[in-house]
Protein backbone atom coordinates (compact mmCIF):
# COMPACT_ATOMS: atom_id res chain seq x y z
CA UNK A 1 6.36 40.42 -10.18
CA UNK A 2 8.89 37.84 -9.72
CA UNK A 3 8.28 34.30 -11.48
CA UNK A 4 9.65 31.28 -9.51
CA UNK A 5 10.53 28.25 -11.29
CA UNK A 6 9.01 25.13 -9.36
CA UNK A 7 10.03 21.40 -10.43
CA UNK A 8 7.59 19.66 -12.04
CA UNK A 9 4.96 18.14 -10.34
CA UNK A 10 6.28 14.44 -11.62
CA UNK A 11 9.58 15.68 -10.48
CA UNK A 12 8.08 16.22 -6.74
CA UNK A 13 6.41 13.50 -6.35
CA UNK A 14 7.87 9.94 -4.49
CA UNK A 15 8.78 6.85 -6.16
CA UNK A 16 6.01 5.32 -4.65
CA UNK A 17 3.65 7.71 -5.86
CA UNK A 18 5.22 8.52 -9.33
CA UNK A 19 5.12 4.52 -10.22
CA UNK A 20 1.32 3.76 -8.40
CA UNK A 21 -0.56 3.07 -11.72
CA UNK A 22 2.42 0.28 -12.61
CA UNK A 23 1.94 -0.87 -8.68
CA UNK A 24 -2.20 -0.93 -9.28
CA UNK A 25 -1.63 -3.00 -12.68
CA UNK A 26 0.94 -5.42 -11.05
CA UNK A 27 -1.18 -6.00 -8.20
CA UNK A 28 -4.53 -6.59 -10.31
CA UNK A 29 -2.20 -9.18 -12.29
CA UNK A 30 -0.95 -10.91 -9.54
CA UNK A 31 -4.35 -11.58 -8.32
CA UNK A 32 -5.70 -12.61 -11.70
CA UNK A 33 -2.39 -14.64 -12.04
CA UNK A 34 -3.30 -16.11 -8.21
CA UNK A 35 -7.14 -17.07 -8.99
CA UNK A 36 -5.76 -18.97 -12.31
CA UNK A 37 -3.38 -20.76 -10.78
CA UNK A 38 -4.62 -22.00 -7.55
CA UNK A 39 -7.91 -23.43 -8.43
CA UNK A 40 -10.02 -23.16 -4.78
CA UNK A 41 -8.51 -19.28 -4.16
CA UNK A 42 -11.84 -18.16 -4.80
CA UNK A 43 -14.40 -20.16 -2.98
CA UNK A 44 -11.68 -20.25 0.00
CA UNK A 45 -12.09 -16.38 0.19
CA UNK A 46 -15.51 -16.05 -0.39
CA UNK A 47 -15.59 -18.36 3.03
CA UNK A 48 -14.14 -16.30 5.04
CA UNK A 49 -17.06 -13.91 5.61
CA UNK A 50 -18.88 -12.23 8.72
CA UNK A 51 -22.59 -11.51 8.07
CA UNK A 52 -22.22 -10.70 4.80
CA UNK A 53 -18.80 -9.34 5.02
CA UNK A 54 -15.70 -10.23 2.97
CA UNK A 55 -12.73 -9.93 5.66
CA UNK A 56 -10.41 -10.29 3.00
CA UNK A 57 -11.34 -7.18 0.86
CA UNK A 58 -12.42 -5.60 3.89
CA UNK A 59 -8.83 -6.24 5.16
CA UNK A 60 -7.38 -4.63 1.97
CA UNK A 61 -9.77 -2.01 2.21
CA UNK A 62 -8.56 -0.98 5.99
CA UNK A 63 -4.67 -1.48 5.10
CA UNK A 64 -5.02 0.80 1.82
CA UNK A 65 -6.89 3.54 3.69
CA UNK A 66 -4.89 3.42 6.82
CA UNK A 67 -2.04 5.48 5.57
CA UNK A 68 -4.30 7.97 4.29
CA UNK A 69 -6.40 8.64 7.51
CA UNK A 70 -3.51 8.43 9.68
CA UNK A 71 -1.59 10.96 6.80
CA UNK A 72 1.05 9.30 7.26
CA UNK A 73 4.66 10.42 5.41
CA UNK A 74 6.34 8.02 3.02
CA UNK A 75 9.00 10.55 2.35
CA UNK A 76 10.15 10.53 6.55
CA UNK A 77 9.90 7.12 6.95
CA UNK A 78 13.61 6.22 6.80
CA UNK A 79 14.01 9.23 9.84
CA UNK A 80 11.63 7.34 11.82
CA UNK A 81 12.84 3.65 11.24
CA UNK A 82 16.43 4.84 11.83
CA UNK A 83 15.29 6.17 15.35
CA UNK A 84 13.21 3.29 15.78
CA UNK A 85 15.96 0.65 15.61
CA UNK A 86 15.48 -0.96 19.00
CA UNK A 87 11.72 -1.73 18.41
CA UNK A 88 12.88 -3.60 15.44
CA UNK A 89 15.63 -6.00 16.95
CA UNK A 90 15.39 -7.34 20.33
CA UNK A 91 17.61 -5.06 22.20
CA UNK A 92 15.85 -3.69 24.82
């Protein structure tokens, strides 16, 4: 038997997904920072409902799943947005 010697699994993983617990807290403080500072934040989004339905967290909820469903590659994004340059400026 051979052993191989892998990287650690911290080692493998993206910047993005080595640092998400830091992104989660900053994100839950910038919201509880928002609704203390701007005094209507809350009753504004708790207007903006459908039948029962919160668009905003059912907004977040489609834009933080999205990536997941669609599997979609953080690490091959700068391939794809180097390819896609003309979709980004008005060129064509």
């Amino acid at each position: 038997m051979t052993a191989t010697t892998e990287a650690p699994v911290v080692a493998r993983l993206s910047t993005l997904d080595r640092f998400l617990p830091a992104w989660i807290l900053a994100a839950m403080a910038l919201g509880l920072g928002a609704g203390r500072l701007i005094p209507g934040l809350g009753g504004a989004l708790d207007a903006i409902a459908v039948r029962g339905i919160s668009l905003p967290i059912a907004l977040g909820l489609l834009i933080m799943m999205y990536p997941v469903l669609a599997k979609v590659r953080y690490d091959r994004l700068d391939t794809v947005t180097a390819t896609a340059a003309c979709c980004c400026r008005r060129c064509c």
